[in-house]
Structure formats: structure tokens, C-alpha cells
PDB file of N, CA and C in Angstrom:
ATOM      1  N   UNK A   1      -5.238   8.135 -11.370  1.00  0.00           N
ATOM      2  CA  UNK A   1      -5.901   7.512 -10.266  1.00  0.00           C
ATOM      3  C   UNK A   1      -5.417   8.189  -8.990  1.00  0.00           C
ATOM      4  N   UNK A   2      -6.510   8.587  -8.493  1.00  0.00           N
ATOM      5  CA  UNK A   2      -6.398   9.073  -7.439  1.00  0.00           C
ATOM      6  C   UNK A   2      -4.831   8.495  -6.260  1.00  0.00           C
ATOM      7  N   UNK A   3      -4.210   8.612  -4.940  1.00  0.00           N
ATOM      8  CA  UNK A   3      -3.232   8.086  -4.321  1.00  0.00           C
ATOM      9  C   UNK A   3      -3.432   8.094  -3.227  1.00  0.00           C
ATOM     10  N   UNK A   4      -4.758   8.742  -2.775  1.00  0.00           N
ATOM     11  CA  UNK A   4      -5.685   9.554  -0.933  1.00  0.00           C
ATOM     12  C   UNK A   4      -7.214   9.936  -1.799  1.00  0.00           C
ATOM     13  N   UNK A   5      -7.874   9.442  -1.065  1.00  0.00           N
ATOM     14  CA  UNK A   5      -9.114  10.173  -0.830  1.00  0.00           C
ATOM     15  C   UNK A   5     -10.132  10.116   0.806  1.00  0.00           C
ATOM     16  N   UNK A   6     -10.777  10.731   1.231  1.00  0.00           N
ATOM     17  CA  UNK A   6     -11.664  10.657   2.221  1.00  0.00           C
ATOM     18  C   UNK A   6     -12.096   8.920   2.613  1.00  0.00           C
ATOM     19  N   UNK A   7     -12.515   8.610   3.127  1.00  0.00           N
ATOM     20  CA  UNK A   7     -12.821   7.398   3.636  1.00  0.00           C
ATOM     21  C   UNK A   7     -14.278   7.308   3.084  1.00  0.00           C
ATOM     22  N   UNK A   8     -14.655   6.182   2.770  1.00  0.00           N
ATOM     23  CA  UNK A   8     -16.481   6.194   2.484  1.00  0.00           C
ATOM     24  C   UNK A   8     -17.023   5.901   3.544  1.00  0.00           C
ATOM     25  N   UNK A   9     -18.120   6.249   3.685  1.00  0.00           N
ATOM     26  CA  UNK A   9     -19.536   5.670   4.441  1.00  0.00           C
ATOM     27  C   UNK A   9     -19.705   4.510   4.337  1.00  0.00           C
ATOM     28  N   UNK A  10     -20.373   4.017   3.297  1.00  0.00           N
ATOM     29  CA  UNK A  10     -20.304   2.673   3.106  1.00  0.00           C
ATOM     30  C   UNK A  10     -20.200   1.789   1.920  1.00  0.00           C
ATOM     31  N   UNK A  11     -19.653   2.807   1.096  1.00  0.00           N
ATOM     32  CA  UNK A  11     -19.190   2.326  -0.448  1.00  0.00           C
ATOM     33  C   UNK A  11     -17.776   2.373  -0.458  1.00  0.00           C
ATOM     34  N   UNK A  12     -17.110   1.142  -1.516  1.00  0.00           N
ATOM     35  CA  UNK A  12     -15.782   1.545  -2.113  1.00  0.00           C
ATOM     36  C   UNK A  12     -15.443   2.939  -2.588  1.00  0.00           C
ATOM     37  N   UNK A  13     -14.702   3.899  -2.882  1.00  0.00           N
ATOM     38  CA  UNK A  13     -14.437   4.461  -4.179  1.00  0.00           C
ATOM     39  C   UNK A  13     -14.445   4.653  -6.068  1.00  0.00           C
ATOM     40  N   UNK A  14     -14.434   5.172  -6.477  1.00  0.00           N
ATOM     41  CA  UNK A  14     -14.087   4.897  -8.053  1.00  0.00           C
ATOM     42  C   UNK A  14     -12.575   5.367  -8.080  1.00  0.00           C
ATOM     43  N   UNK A  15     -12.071   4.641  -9.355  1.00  0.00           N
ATOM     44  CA  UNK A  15     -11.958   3.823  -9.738  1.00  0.00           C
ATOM     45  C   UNK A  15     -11.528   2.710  -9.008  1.00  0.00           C
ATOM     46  N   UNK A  16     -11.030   1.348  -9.752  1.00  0.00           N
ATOM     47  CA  UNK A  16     -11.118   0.363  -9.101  1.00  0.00           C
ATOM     48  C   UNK A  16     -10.169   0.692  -7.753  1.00  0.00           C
ATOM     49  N   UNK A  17     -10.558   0.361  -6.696  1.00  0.00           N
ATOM     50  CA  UNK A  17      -9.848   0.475  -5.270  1.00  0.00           C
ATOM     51  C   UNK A  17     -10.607  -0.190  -4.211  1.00  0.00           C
ATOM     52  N   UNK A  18      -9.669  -0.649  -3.316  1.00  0.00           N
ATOM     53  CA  UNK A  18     -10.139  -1.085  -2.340  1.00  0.00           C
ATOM     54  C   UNK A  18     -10.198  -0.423  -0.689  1.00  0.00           C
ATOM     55  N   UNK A  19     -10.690  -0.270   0.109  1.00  0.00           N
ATOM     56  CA  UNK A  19     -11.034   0.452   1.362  1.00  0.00           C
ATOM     57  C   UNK A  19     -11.336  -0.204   2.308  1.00  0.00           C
ATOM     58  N   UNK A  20     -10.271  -0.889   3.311  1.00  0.00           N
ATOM     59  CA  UNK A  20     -10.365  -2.071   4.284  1.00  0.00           C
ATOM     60  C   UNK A  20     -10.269  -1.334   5.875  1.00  0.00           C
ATOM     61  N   UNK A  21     -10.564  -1.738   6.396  1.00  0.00           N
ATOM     62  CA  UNK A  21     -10.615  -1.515   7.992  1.00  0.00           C
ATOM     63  C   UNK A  21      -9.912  -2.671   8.836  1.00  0.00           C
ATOM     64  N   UNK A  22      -8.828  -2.461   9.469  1.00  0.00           N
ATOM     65  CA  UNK A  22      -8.167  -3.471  10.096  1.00  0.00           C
ATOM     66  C   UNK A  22      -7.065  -4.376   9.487  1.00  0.00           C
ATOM     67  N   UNK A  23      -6.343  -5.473   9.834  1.00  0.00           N
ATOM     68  CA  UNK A  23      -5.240  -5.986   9.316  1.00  0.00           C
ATOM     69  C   UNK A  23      -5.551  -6.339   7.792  1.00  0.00           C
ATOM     70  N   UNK A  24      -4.405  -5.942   6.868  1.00  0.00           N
ATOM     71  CA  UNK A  24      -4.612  -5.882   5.767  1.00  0.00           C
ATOM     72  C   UNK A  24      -4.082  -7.393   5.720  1.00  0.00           C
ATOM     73  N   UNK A  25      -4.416  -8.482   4.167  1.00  0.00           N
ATOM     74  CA  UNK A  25      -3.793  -9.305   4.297  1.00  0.00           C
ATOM     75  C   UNK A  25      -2.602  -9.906   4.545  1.00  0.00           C
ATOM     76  N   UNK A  26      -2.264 -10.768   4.551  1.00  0.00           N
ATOM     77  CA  UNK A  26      -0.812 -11.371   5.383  1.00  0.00           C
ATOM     78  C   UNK A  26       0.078 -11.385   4.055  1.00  0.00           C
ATOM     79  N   UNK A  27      -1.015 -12.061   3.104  1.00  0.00           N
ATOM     80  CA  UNK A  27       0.318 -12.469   1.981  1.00  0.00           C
ATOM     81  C   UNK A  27       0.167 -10.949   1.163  1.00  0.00           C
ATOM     82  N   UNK A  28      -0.254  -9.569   1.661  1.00  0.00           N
ATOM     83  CA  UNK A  28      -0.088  -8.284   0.986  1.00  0.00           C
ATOM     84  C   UNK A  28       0.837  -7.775   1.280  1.00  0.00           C
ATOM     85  N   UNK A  29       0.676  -7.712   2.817  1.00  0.00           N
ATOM     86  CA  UNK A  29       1.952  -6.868   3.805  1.00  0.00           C
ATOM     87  C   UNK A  29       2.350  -8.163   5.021  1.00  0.00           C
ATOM     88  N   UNK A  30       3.008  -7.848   5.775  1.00  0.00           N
ATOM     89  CA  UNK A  30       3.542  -8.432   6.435  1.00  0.00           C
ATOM     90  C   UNK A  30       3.860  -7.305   7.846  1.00  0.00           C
ATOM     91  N   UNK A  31       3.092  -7.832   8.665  1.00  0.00           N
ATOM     92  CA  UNK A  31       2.998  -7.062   9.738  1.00  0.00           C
ATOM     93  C   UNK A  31       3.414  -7.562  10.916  1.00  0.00           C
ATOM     94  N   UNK A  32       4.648  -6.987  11.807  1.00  0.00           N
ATOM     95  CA  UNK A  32       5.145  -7.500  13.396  1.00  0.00           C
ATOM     96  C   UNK A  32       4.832  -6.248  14.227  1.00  0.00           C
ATOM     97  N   UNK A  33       4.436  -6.485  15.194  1.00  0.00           N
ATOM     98  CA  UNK A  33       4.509  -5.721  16.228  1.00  0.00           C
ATOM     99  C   UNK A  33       5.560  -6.174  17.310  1.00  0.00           C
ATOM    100  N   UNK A  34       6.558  -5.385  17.620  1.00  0.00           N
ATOM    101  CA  UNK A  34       7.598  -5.452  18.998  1.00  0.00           C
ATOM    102  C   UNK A  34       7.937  -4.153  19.363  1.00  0.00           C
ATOM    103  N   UNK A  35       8.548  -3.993  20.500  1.00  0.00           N
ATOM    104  CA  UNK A  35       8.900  -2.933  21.289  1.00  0.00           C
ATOM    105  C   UNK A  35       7.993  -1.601  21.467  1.00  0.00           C
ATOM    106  N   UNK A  36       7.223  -1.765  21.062  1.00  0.00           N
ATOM    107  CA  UNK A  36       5.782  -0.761  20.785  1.00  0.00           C
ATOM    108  C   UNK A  36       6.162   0.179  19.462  1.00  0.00           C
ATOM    109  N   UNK A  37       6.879  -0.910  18.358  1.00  0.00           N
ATOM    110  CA  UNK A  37       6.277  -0.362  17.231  1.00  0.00           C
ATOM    111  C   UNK A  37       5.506  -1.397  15.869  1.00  0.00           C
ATOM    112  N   UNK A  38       5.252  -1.106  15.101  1.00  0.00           N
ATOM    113  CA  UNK A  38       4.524  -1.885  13.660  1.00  0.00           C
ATOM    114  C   UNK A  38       5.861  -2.329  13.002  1.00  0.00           C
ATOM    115  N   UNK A  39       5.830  -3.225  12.514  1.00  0.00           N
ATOM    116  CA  UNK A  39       7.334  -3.166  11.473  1.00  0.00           C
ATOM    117  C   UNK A  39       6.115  -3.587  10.238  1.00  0.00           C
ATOM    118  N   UNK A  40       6.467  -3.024   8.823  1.00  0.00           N
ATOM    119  CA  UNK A  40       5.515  -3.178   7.972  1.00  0.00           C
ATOM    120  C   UNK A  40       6.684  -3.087   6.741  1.00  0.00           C
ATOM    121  N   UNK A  41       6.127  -3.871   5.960  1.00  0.00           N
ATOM    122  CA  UNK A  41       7.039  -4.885   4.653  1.00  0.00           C
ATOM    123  C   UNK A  41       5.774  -5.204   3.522  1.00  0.00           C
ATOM    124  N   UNK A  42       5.652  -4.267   2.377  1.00  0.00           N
ATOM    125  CA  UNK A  42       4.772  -4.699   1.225  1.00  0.00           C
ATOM    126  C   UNK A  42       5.436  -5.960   0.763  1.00  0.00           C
ATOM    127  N   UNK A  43       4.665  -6.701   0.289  1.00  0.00           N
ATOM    128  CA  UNK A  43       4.798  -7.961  -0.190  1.00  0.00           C
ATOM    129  C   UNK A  43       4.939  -7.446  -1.672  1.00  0.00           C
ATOM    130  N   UNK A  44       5.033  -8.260  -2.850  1.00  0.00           N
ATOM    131  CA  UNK A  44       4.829  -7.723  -4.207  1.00  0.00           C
ATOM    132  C   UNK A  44       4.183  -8.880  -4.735  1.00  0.00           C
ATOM    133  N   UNK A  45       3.036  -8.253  -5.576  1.00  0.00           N
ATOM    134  CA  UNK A  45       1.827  -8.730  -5.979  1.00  0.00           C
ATOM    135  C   UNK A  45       2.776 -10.583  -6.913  1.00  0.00           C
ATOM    136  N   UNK A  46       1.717 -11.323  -6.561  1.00  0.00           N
ATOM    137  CA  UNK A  46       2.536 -12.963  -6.662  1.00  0.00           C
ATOM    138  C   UNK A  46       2.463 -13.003  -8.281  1.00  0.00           C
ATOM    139  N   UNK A  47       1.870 -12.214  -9.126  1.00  0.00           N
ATOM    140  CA  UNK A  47       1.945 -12.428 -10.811  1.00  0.00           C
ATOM    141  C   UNK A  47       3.175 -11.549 -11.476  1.00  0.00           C
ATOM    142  N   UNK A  48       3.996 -11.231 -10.592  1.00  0.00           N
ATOM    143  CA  UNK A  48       4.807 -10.280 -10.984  1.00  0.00           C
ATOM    144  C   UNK A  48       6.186 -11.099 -10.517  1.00  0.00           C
ATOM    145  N   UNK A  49       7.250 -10.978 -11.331  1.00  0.00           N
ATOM    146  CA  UNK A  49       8.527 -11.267 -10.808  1.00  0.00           C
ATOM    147  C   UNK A  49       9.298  -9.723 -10.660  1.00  0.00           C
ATOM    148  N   UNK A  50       9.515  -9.324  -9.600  1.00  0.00           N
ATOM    149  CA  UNK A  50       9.872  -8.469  -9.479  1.00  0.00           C
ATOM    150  C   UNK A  50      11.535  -8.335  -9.292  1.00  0.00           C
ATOM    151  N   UNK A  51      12.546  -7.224 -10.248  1.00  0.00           N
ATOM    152  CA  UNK A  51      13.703  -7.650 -10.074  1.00  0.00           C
ATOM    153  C   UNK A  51      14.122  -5.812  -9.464  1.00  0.00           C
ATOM    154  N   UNK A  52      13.402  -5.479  -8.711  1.00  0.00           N
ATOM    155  CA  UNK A  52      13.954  -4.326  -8.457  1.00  0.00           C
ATOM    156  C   UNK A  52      14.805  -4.595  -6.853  1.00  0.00           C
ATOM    157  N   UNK A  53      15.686  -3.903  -6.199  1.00  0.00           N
ATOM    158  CA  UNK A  53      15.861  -4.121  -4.841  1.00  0.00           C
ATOM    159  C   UNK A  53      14.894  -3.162  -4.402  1.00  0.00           C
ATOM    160  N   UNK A  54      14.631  -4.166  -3.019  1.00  0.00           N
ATOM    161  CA  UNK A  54      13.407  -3.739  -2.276  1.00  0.00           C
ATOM    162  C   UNK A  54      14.251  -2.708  -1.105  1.00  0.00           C
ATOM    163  N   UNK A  55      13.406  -1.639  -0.651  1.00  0.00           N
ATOM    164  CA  UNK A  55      13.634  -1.053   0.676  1.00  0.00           C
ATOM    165  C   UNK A  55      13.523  -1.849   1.673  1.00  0.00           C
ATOM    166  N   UNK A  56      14.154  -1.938   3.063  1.00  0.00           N
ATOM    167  CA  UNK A  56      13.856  -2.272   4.118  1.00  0.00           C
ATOM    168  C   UNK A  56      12.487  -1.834   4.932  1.00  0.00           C
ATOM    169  N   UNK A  57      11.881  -2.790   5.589  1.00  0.00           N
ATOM    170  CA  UNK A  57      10.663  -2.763   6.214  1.00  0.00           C
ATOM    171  C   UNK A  57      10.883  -1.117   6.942  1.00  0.00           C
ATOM    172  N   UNK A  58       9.475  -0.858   7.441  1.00  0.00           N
ATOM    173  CA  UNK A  58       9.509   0.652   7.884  1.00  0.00           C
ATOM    174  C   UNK A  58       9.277   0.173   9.208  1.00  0.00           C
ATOM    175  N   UNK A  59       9.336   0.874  10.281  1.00  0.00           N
ATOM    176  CA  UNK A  59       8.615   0.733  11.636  1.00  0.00           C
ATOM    177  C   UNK A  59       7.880   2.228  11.891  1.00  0.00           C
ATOM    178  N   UNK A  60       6.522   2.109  12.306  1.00  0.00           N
ATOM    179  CA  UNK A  60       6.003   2.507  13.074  1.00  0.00           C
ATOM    180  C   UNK A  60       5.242   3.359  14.487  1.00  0.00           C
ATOM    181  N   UNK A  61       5.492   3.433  14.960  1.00  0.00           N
ATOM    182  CA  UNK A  61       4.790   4.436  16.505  1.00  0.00           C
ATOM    183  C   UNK A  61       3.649   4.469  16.395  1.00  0.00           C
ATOM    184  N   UNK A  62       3.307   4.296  17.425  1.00  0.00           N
ATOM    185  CA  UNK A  62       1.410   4.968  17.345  1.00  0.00           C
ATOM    186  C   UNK A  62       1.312   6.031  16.991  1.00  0.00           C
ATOM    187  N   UNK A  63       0.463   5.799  16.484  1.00  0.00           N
ATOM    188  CA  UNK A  63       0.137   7.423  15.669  1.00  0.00           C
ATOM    189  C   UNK A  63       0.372   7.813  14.471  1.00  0.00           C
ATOM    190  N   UNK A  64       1.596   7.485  14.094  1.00  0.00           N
ATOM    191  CA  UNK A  64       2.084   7.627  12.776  1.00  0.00           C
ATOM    192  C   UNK A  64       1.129   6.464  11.475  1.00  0.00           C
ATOM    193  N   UNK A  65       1.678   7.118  10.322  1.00  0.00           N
ATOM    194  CA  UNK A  65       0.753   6.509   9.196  1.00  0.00           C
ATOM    195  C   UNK A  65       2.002   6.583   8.093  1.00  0.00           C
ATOM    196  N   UNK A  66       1.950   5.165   7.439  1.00  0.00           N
ATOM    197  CA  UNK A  66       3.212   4.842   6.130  1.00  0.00           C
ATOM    198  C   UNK A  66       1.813   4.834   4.607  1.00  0.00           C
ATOM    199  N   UNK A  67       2.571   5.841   3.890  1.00  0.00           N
ATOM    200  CA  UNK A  67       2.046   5.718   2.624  1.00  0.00           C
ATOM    201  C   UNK A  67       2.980   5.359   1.742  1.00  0.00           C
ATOM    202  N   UNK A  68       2.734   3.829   1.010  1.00  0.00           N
ATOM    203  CA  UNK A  68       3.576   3.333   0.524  1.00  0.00           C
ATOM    204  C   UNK A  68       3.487   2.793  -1.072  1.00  0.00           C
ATOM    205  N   UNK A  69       4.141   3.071  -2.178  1.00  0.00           N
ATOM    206  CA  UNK A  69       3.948   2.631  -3.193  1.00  0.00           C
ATOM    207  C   UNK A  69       4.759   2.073  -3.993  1.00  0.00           C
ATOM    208  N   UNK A  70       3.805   1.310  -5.127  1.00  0.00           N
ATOM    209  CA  UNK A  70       4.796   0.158  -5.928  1.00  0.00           C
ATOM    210  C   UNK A  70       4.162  -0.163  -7.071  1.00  0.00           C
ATOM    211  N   UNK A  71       4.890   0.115  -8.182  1.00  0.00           N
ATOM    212  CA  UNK A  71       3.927   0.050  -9.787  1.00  0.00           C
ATOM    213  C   UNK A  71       4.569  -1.344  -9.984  1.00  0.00           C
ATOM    214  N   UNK A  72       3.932  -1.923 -11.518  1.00  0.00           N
ATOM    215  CA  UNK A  72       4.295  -3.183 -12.074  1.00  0.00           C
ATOM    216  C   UNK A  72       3.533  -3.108 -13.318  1.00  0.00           C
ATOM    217  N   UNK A  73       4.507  -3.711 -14.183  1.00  0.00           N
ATOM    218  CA  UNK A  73       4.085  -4.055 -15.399  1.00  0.00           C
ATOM    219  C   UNK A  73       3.831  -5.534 -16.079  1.00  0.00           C
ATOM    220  N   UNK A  74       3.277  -5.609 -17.044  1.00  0.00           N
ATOM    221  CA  UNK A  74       3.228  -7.010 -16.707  1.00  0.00           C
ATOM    222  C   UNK A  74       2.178  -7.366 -17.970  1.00  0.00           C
ATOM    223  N   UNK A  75       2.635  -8.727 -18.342  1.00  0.00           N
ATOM    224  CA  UNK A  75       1.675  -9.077 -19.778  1.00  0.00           C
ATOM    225  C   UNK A  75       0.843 -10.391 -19.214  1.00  0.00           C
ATOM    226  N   UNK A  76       0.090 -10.529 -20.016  1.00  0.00           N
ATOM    227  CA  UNK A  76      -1.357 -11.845 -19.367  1.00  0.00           C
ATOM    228  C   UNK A  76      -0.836 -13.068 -19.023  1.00  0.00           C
ATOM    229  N   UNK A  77      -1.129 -13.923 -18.558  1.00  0.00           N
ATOM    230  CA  UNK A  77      -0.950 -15.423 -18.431  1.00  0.00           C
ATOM    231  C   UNK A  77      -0.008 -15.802 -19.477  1.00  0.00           C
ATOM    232  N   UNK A  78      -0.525 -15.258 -21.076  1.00  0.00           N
ATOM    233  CA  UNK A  78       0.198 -16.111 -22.222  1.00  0.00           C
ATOM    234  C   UNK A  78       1.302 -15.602 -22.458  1.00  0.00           C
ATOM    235  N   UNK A  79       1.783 -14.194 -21.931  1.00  0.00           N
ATOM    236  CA  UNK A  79       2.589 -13.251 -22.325  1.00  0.00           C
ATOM    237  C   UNK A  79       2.879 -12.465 -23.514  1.00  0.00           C
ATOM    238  N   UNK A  80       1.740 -12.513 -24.117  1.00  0.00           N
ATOM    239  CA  UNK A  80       1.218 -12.193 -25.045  1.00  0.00           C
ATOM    240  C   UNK A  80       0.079 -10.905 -25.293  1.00  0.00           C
ATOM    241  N   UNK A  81       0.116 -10.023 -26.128  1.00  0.00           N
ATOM    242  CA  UNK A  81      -0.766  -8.927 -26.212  1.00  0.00           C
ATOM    243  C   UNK A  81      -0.029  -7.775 -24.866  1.00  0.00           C
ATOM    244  N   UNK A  82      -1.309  -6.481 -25.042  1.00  0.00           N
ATOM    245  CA  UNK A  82      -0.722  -5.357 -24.672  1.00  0.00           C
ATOM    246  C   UNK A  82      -0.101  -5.685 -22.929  1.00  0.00           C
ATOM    247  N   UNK A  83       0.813  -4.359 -22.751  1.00  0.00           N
ATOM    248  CA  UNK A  83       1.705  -4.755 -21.458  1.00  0.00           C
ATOM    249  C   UNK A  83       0.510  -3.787 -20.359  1.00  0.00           C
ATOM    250  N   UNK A  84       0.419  -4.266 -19.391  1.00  0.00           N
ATOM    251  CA  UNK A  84      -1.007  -3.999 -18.159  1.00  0.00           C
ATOM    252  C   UNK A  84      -0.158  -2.995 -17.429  1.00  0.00           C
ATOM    253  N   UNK A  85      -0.442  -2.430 -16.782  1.00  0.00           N
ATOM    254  CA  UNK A  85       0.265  -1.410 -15.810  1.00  0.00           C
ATOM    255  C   UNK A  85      -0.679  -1.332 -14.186  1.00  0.00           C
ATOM    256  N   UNK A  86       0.183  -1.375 -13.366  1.00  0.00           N
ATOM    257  CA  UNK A  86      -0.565  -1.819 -11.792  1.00  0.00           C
ATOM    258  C   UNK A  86       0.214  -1.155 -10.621  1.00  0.00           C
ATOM    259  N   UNK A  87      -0.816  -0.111 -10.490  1.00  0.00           N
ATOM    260  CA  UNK A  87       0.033   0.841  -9.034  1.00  0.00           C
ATOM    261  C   UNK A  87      -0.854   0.545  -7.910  1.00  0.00           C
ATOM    262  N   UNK A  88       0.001  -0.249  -6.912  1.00  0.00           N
ATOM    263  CA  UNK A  88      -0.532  -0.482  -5.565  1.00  0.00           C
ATOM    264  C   UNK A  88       0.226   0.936  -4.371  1.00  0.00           C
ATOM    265  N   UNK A  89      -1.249   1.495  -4.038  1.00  0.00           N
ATOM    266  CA  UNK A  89      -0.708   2.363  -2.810  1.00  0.00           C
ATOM    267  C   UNK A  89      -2.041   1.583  -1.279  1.00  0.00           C
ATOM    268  N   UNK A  90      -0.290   1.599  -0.275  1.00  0.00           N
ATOM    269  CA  UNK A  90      -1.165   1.499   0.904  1.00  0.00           C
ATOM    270  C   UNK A  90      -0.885   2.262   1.576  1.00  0.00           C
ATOM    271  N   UNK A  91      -2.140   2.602   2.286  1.00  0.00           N
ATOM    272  CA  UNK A  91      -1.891   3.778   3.241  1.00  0.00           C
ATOM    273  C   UNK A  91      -2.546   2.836   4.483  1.00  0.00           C
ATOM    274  N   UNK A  92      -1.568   2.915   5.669  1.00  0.00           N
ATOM    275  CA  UNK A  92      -1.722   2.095   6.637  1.00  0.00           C
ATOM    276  C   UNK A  92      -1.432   3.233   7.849  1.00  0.00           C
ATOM    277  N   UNK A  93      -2.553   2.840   8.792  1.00  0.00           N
ATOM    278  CA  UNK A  93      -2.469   3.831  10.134  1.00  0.00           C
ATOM    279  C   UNK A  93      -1.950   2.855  11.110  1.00  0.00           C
ATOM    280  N   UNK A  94      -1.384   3.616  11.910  1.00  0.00           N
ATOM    281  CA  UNK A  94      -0.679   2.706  13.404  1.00  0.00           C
ATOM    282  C   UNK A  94      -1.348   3.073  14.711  1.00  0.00           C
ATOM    283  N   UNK A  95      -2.591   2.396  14.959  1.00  0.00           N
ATOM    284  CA  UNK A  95      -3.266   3.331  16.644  1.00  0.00           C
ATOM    285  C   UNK A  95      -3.464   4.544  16.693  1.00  0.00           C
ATOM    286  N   UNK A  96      -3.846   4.541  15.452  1.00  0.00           N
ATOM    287  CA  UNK A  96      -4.041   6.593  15.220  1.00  0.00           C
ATOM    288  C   UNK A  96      -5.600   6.656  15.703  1.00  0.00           C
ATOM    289  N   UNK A  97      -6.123   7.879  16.412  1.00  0.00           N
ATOM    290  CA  UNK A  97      -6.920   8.013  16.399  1.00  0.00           C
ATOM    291  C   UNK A  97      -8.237   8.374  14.840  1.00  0.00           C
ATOM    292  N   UNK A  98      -9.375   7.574  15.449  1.00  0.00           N
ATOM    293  CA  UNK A  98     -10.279   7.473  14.049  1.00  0.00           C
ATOM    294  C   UNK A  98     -10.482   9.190  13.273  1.00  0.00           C
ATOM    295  N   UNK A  99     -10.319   9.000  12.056  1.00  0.00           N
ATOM    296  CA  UNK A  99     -10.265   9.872  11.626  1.00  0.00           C
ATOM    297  C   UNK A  99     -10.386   9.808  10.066  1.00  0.00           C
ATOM    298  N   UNK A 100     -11.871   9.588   9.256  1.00  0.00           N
ATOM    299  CA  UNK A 100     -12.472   9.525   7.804  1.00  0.00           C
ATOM    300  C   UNK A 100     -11.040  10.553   6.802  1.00  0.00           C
ATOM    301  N   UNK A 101     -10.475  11.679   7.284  1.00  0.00           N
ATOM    302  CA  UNK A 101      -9.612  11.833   6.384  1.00  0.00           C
ATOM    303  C   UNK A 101      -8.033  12.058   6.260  1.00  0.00           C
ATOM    304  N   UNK A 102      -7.684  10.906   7.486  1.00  0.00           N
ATOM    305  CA  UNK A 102      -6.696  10.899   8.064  1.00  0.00           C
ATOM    306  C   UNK A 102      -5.654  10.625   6.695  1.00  0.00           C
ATOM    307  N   UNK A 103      -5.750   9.987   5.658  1.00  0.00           N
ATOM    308  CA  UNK A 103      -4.979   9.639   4.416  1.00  0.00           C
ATOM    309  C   UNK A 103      -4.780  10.701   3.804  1.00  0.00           C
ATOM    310  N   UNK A 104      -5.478  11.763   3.879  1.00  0.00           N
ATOM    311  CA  UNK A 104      -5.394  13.280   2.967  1.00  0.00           C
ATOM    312  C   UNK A 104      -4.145  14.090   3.162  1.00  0.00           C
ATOM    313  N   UNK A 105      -3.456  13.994   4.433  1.00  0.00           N
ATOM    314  CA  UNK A 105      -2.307  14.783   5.039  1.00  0.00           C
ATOM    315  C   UNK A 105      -1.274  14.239   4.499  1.00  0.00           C
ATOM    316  N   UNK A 106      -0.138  14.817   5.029  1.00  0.00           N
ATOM    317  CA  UNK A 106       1.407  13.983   4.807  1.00  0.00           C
ATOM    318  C   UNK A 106       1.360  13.035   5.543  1.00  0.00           C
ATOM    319  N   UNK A 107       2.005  12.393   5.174  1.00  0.00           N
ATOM    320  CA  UNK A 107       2.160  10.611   5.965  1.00  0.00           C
ATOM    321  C   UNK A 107       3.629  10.899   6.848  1.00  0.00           C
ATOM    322  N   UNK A 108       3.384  10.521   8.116  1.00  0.00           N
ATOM    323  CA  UNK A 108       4.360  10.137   8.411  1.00  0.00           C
ATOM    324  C   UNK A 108       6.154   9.846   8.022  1.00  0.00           C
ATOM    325  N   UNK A 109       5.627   8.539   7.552  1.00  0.00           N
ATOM    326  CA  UNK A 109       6.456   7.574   6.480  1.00  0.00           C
ATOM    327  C   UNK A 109       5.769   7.307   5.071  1.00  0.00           C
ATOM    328  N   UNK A 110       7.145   7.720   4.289  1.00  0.00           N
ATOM    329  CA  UNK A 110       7.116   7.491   3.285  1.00  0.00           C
ATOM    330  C   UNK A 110       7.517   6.734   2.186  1.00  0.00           C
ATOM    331  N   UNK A 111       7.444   5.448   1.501  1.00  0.00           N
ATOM    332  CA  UNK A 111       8.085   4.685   0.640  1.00  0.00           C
ATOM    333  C   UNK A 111       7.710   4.766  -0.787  1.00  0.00           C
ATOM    334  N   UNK A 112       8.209   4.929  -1.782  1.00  0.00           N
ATOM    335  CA  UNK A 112       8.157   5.260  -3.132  1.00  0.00           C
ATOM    336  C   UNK A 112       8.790   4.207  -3.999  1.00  0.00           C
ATOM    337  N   UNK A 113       8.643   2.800  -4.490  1.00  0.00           N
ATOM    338  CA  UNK A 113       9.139   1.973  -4.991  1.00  0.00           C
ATOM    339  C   UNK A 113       8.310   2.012  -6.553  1.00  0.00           C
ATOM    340  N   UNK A 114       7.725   3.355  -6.757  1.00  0.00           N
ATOM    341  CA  UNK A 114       7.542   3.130  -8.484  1.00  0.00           C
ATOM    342  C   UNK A 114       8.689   3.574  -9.452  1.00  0.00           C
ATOM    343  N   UNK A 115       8.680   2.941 -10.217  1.00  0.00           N
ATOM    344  CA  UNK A 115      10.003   2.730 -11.747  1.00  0.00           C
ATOM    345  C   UNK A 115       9.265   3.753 -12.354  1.00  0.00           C
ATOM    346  N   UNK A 116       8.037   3.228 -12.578  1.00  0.00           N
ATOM    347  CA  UNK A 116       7.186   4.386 -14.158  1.00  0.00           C
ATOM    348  C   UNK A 116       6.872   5.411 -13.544  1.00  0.00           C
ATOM    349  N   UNK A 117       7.513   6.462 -13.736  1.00  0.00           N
ATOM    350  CA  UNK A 117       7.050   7.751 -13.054  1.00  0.00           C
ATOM    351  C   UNK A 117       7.027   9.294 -14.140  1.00  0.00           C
TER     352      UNK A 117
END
């Protein structure tokens, strides 16, 4: 699965992914703004008990962009049957100017919280 692609027009991507414009949810990330920067903190997905230690939140500048990731494994409701596998990447811009393939470059900031690699 792709980790960057171009921005759409007016479709999602394939495979499953999502492509949002503006504050991502609250209970995803966790977003402050002070001193004129972003402070930004992935949340971890609520079906997961996660026992890894987490990195400290990143901060920000205008301009800059955090590409950030975090796998999980994980069996159904019953805990039962095959084990699921789930890589969340966000790529979050800070007052960057608009730009369809601004995710394609190096990021700024970088966070890497996948185990399965």
C-alpha cells in the first residue's frame, strides 16, 4: 500500500484510504497550536491496546509537513480467527502553501512507530 500519493480531484484513492482537507479528527490526532507552532500527537486506533512506548508529540512551523506512522495487529471482536494487520500513515501539512503533491517529497518531520517492518 501505497505511504504518498498525489492528491485527487475529486475521488478517494485505491486502495482503501482516506483524503481529508482540514482538521483531522480530534479523537485521531490531537492538535494544539501555541507560540506559532502545531504540536501534533497520533492517537492509537481505540480497538487496539497498544503496549508499545509512544514518541513524544512533534511540533510544527509553518510550512513544514509530519509524516507519521503506526501499524497494529489485531484479531476480531471474538478474538478469534486470522490476526488483521492495520498501517495508519498521516501526512499532515502546517500553513503550507496549496500544493496537490506536496506529500510526494521528504517530510519535514518524521515519526516511524511501526513494529512489523
Amino acid at each position: 500500500m501505497p505511504i504518498a500519493f498525489p492528491l485527487p480531484e475529486p475521488a478517494a484513492p485505491q486502495p482503501a484510504a482516506r483524503v481529508l482537507a482540514g482538521v483531522p479528527d480530534k479523537n485521531e490526532v490531537d492538535l494544539r497550536e501555541a507560540d506559532g507552532a502545531l504540536r501534533v500527537m497520533l492517537r492509537s486506533a481505540q480497538f487496539h491496546n497498544l503496549v508499545r512506548r509512544r514518541p513524544p508529540a512533534v511540533r510544527l512551523r509553518p510550512g513544514e509537513w509530519l509524516r507519521r506512522q503506526i501499524d497494529y495487529r489485531f484479531r476480531t471482536y471474538t478474538g478469534r480467527g486470522p490476526w488483521l494487520y492495520r498501517l495508519d500513515t498521516l501526512n499532515l501539512a502546517y500553513r503550507a502553501e496549496p500544493d496537490p503533491e506536496i506529500f510526494l517529497g521528504t517530510p519535514t518531520r518524521r515519526v516511524d512507530e511501526r513494529a512489523l517492518r
